[in-house]
N, C-alpha and C. Protein backbone atom coordinates (compact mmCIF):
# COMPACT_ATOMS: atom_id res chain seq x y z
N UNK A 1 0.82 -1.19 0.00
CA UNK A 1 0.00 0.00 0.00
C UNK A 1 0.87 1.26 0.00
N UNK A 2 2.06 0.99 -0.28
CA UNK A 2 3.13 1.98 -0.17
C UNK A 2 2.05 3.33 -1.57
N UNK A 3 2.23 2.49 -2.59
CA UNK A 3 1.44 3.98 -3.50
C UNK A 3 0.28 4.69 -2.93
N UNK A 4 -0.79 3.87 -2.31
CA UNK A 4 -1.57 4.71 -1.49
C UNK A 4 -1.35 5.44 -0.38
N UNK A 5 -0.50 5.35 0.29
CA UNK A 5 0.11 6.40 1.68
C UNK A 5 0.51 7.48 1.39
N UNK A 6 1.50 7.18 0.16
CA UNK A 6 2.21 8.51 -0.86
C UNK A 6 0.94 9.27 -1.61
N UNK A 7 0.39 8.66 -2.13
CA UNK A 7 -0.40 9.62 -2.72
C UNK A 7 -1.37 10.23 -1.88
N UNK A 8 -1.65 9.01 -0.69
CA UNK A 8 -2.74 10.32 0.57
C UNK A 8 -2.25 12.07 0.91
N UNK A 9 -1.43 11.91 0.76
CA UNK A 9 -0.82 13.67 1.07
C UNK A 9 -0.91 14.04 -0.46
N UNK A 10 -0.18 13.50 -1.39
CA UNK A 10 -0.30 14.05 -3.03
C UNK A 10 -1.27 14.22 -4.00
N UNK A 11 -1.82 13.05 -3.90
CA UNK A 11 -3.29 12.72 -4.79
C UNK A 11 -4.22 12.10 -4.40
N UNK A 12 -5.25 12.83 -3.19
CA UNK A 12 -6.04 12.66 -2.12
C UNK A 12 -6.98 11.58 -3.55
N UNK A 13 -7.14 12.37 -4.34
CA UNK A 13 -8.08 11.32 -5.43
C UNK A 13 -7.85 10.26 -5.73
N UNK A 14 -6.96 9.83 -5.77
CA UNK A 14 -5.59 8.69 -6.46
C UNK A 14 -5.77 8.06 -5.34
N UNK A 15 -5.16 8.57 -4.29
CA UNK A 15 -5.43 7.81 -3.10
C UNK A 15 -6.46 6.96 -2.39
N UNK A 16 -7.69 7.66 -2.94
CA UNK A 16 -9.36 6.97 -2.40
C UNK A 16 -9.44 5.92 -3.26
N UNK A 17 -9.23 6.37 -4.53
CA UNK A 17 -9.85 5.40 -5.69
C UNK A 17 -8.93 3.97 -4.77
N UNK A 18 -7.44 4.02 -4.64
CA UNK A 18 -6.75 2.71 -4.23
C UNK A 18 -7.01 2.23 -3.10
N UNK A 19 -7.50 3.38 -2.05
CA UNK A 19 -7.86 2.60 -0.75
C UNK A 19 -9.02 1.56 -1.30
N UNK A 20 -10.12 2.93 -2.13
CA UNK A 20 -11.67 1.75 -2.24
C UNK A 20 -11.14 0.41 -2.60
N UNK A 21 -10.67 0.09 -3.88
CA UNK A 21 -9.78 -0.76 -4.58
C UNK A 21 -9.42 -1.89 -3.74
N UNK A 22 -8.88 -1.48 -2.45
CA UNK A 22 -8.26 -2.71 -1.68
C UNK A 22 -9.33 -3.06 -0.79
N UNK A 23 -9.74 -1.99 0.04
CA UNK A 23 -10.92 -2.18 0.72
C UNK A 23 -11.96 -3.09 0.27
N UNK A 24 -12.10 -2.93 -0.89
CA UNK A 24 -13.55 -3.53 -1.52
C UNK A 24 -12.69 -5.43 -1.57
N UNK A 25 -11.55 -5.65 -1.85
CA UNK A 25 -10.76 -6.52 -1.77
C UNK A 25 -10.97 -7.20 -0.43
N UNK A 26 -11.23 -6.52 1.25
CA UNK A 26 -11.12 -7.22 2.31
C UNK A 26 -10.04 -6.53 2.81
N UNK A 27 -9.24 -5.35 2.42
CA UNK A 27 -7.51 -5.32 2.82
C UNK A 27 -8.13 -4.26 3.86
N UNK A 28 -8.53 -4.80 5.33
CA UNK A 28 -8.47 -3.98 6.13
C UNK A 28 -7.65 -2.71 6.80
N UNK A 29 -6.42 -2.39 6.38
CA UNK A 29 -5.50 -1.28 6.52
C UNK A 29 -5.65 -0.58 5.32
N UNK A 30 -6.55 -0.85 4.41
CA UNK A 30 -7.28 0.09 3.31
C UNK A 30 -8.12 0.68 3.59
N UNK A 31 -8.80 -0.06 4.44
CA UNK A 31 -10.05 0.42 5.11
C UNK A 31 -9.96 1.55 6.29
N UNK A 32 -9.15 1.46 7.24
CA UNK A 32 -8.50 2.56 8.36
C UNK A 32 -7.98 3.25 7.37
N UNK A 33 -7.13 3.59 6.04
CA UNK A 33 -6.27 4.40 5.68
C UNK A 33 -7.55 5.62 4.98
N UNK A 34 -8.92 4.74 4.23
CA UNK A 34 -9.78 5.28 3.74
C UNK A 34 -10.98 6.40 4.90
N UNK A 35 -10.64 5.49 5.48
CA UNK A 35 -11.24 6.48 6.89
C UNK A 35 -11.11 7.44 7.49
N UNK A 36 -9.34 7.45 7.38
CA UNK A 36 -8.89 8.41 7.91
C UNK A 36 -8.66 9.36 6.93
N UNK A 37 -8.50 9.01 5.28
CA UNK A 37 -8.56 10.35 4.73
C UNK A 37 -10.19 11.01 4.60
N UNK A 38 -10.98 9.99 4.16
CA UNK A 38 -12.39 10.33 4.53
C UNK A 38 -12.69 11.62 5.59
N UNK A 39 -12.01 11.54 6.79
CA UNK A 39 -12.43 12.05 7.91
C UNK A 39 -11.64 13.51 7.60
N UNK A 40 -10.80 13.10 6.82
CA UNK A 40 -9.15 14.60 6.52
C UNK A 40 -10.36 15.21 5.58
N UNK A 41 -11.19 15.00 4.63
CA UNK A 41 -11.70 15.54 3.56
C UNK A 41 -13.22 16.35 4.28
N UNK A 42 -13.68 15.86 5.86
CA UNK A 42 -14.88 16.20 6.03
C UNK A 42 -15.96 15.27 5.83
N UNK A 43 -15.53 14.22 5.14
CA UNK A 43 -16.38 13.53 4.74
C UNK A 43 -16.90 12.37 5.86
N UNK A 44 -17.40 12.91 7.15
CA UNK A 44 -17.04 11.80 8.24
C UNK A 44 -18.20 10.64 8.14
N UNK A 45 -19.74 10.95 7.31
CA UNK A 45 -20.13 9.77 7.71
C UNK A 45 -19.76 8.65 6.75
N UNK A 46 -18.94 8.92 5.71
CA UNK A 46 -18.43 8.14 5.01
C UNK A 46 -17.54 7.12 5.39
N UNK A 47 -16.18 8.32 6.26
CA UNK A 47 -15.08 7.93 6.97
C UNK A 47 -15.70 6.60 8.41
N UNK A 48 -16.90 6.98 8.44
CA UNK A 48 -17.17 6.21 9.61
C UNK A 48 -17.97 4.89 9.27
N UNK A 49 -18.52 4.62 8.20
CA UNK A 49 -19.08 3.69 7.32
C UNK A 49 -17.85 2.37 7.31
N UNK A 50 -16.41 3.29 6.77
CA UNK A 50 -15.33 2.72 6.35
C UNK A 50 -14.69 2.02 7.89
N UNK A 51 -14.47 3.07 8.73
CA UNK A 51 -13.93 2.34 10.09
C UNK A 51 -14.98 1.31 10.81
N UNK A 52 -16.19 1.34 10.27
CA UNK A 52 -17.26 0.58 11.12
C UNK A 52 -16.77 -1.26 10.68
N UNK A 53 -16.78 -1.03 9.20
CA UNK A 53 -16.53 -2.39 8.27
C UNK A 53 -15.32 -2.99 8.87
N UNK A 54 -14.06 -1.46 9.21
CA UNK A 54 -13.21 -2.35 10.05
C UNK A 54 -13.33 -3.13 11.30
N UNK A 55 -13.75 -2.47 12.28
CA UNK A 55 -14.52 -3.19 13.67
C UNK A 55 -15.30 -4.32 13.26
N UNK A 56 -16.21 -4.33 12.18
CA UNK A 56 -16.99 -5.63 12.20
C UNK A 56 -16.09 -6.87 12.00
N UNK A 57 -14.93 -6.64 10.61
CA UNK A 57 -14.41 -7.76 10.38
C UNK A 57 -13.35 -8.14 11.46
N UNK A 58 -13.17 -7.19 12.34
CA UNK A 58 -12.39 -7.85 13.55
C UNK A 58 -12.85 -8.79 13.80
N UNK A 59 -14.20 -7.96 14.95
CA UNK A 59 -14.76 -8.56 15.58
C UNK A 59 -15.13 -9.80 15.03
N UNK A 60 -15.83 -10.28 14.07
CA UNK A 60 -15.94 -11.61 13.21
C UNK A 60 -14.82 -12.72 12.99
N UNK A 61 -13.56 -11.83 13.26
CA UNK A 61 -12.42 -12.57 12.97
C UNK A 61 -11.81 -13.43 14.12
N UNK A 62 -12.46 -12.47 15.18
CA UNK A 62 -11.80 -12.46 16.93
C UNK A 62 -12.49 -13.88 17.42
N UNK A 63 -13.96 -13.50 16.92
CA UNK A 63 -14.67 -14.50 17.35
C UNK A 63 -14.92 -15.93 16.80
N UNK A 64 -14.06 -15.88 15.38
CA UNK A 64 -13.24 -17.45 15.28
C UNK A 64 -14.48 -17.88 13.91
């Protein structure tokens, strides 16, 4: 996810499209990275949509 980190400060656009990209994949640190620019843009109930999906698949994961 190295191109998406770099481009979160450079190409906030570039950047979403690759978080969605992985996210939509399952890549949970796509999902926190999308959240947190989500939340940088204002966009919080989005950003919070994105961190929620993370907590669920924990939790789902935790619980075996």
């Amino acid at each position: 996810m190295t191109l998406g980190t770099h481009a979160h400060h450079v190409a906030p656009i570039i950047a979403e499209d690759i978080y969605r990209q992985a996210a939509d994949a399952g890549d949970a640190d796509a999902m926190v990275n999308l959240g947190l620019l989500l939340a940088e843009a204002g966009r919080t109930g989005e950003a919070e949509t994105s961190l929620s999906s993370v907590r669920r698949r924990r939790r789902q994961r935790d619980q075996g």
